[in-house]
Protein backbone atom coordinates (compact mmCIF):
# COMPACT_ATOMS: atom_id res chain seq x y z
CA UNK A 1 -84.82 33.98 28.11
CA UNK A 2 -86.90 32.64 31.19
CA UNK A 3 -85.27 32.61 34.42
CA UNK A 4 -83.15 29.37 35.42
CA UNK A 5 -83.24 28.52 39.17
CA UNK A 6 -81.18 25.34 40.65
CA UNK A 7 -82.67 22.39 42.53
CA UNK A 8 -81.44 19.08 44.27
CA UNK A 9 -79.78 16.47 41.76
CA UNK A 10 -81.21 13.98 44.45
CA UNK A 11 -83.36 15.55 47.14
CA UNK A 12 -82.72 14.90 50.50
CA UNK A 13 -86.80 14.54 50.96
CA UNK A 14 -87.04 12.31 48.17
CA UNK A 15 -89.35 14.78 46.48
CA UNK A 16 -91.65 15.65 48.44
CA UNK A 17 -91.78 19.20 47.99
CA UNK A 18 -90.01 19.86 51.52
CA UNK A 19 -86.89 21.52 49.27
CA UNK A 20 -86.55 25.22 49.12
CA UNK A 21 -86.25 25.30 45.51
CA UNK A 22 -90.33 23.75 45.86
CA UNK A 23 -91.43 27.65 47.08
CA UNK A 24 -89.35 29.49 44.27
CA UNK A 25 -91.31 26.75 41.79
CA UNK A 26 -94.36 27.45 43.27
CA UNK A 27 -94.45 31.36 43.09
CA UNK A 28 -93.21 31.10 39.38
CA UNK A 29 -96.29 28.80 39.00
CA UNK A 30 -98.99 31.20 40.58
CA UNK A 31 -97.44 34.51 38.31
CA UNK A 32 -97.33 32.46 35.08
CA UNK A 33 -93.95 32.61 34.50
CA UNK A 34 -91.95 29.57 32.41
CA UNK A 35 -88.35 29.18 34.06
CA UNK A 36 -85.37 26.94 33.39
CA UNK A 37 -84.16 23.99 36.32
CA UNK A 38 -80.51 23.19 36.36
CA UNK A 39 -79.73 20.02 38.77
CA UNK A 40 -76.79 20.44 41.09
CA UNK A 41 -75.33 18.02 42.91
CA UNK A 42 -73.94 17.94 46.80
CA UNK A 43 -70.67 18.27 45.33
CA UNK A 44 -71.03 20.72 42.27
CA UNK A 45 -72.85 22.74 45.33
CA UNK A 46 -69.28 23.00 47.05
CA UNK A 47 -67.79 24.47 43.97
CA UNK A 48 -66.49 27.65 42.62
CA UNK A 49 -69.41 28.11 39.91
CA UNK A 50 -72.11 27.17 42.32
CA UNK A 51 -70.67 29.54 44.99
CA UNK A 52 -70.24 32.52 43.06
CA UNK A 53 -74.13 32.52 42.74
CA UNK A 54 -74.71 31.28 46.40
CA UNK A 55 -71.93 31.78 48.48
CA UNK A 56 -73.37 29.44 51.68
CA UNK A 57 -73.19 26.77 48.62
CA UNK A 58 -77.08 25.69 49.09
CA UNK A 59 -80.04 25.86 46.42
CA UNK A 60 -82.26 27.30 45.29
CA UNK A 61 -80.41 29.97 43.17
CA UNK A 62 -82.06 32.25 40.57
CA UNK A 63 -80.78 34.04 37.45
CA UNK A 64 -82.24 36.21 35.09
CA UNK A 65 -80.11 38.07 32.88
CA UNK A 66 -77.38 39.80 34.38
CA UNK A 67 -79.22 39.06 37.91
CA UNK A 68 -78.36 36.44 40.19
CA UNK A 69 -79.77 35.82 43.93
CA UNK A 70 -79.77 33.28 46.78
CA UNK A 71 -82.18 32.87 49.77
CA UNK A 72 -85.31 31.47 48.97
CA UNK A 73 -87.16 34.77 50.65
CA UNK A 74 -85.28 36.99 48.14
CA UNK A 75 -86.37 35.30 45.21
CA UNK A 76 -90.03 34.76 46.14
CA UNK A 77 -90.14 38.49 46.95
CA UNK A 78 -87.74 39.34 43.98
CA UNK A 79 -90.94 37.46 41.77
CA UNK A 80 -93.76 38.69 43.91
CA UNK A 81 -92.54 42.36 42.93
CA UNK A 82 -91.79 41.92 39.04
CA UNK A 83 -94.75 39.78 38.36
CA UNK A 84 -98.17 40.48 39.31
CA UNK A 85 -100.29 37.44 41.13
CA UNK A 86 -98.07 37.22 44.62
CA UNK A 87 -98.70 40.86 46.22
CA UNK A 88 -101.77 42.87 46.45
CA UNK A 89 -101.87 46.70 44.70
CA UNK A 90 -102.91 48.35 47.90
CA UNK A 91 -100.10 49.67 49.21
CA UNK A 92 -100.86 49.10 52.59
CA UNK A 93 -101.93 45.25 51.70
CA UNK A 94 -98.98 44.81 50.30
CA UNK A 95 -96.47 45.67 52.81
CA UNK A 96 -98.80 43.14 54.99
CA UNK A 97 -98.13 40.18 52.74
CA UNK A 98 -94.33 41.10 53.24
CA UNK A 99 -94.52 41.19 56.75
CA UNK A 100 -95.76 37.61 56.47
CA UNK A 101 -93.19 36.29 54.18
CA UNK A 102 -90.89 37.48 57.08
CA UNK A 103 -92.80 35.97 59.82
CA UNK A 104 -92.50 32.96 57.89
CA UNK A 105 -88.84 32.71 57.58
CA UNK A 106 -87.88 34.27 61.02
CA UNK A 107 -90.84 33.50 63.66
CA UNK A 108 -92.17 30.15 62.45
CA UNK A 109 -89.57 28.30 60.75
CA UNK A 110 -86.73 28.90 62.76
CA UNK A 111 -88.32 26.28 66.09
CA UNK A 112 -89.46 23.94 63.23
CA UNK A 113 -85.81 23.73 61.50
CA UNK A 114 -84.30 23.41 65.27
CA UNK A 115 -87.23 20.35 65.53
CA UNK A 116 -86.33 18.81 62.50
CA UNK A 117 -82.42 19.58 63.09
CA UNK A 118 -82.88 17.49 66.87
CA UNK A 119 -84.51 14.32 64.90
CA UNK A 120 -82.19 14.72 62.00
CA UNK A 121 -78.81 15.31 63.54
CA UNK A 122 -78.98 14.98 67.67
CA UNK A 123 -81.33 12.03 68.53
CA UNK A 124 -78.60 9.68 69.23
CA UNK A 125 -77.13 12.44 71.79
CA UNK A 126 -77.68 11.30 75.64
CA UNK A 127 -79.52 14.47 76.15
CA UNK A 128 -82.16 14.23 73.19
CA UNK A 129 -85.27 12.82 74.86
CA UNK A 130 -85.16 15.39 77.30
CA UNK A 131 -84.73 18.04 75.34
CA UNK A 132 -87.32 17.42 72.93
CA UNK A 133 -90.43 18.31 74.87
CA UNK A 134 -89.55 21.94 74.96
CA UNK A 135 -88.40 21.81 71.37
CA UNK A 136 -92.28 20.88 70.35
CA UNK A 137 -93.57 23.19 72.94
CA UNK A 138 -91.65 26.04 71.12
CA UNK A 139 -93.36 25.26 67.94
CA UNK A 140 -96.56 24.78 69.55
CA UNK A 141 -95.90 28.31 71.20
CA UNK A 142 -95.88 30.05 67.59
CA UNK A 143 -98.70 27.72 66.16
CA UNK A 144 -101.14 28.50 68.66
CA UNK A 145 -100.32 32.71 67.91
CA UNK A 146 -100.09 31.72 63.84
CA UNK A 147 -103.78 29.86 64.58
CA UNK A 148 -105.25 33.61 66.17
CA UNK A 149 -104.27 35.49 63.75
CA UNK A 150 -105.44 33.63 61.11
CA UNK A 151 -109.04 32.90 63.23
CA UNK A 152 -111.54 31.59 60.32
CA UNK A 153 -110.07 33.68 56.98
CA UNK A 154 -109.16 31.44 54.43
CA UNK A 155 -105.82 32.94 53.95
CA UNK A 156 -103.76 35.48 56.48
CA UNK A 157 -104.60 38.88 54.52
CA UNK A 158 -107.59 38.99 51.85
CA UNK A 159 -106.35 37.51 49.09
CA UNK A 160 -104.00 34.55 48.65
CA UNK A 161 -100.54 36.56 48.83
CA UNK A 162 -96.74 35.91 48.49
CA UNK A 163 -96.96 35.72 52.83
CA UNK A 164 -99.28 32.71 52.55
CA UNK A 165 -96.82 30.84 49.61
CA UNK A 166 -93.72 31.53 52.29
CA UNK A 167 -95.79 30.29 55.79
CA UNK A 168 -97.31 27.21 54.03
CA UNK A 169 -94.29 25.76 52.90
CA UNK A 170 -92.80 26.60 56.37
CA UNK A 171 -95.78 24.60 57.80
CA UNK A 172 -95.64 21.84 55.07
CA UNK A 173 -92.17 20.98 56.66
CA UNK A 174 -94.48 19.43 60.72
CA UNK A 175 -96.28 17.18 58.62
CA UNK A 176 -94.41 14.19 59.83
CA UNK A 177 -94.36 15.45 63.18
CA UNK A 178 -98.32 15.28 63.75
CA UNK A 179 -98.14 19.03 65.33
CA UNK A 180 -100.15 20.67 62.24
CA UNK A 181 -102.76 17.85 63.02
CA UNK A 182 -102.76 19.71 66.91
CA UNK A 183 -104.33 23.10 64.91
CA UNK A 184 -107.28 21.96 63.03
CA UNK A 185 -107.72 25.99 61.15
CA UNK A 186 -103.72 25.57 60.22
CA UNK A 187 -103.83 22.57 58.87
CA UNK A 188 -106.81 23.41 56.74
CA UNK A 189 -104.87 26.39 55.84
CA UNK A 190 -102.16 24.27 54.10
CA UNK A 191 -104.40 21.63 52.48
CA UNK A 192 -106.08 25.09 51.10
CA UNK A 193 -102.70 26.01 49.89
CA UNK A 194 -101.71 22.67 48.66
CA UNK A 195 -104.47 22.81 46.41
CA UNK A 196 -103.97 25.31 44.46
CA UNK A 197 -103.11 24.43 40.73
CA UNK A 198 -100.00 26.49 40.74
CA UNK A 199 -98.78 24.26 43.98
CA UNK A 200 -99.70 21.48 42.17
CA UNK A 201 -97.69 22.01 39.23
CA UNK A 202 -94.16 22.52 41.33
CA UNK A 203 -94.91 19.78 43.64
CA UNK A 204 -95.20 17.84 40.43
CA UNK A 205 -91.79 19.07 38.80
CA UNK A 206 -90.14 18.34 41.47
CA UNK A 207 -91.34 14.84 42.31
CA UNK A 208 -90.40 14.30 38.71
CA UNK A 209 -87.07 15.03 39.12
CA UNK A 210 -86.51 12.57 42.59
CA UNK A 211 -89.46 9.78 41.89
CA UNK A 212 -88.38 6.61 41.96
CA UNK A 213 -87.19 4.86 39.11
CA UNK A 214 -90.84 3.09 37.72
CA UNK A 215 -92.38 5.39 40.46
């Protein structure tokens, strides 16, 4: 039986491929690997079933056989490691890629999701405005050190890697907010990414699932 992951009934994006459950698509895309979607919604997300596999009561979750996980960094490494495609066979290489799929999750996204979390939840707070220049600058902080260490490679170690799946999707997420456009090499990096047949293909599945009705 292929694996089954969860995904957004209705995503709050509107499908466009800013959902976590886009990344776990993406790396089963790039290793070959058919898998299973079951839609939850908000509510059945809040519910016993749905929190036995994820106990925060957020997607995506994954299950494959008697195995079931949560976090979106678990499962892309949990594939990365059983599949081959996602990690390089050097040792050495590979512990690299990891270190990037952490510095994705826990450098680089964290000041994006606290960017996103001041237009989302705090803008009509009287303190907003002023608070959102150093909210930027904090992202532009880690761009500018993400933009030197990538210099002119096309991806961040050799070969395209589980790290690079986990930091473009982080980046994919400043789109709106015109700060990729500030780092001409990173946002090359993620159209580079973004084009990749495997990206493609989730992007695709997901949009399928939220398009509009005649969209």
């Amino acid at each position: 039986m292929p694996p089954t992951i969860t995904a957004f009934e209705r995503s709050p994006d509107g499908g466009k491929g800013l959902a976590r459950d886009t990344r776990v698509r993406w790396a089963l895309e790039e290793v070959g690997q058919p898998y299973e979607v079951r839609l939850v919604s908000f509510k059945a997300m809040k519910e016993p079933a749905h929190l036995a596999l994820n106990p925060f009561g957020q997607i995506p979750t994954y299950e494959e056989g008697d195995l079931a996980l949560f976090e979106t960094g678990a499962i892309v490494f949990h594939i990365a490691q059983t599949r081959a495609g996602l990690l390089p066979k050097d040792a050495h290489a590979r512990a690299r890629a990891i270190a990037w799929m952490f510095a994705a999750v826990n450098s680089v996204e964290p000041p994006i999701l606290e960017l996103q979390n001041a237009l989302l939840l705090e803008r009509d707070k009287p303190w907003a405005a002023e608070r959102m220049p150093a909210v930027k600058d904090r992202i532009r902080d880690r761009l500018r050190q993400l933009s030197v260490a990538l210099g002119d490679a096309e991806w961040l170690d050799g070969a395209f890697s589980a790290g690079d799946l986990m930091m473009a999707s982080v980046l994919l997420r400043l789109r709106a907010s015109g700060l990729l456009d500030e780092f001409p090499t990173l946002a090359a990096y993620v159209a580079r990414a973004e084009a990749r047949p495997a990206y493609s293909r989730a992007f695709a599945a997901q949009w399928d699932v939220n398009k509009p009705a005649g969209g």
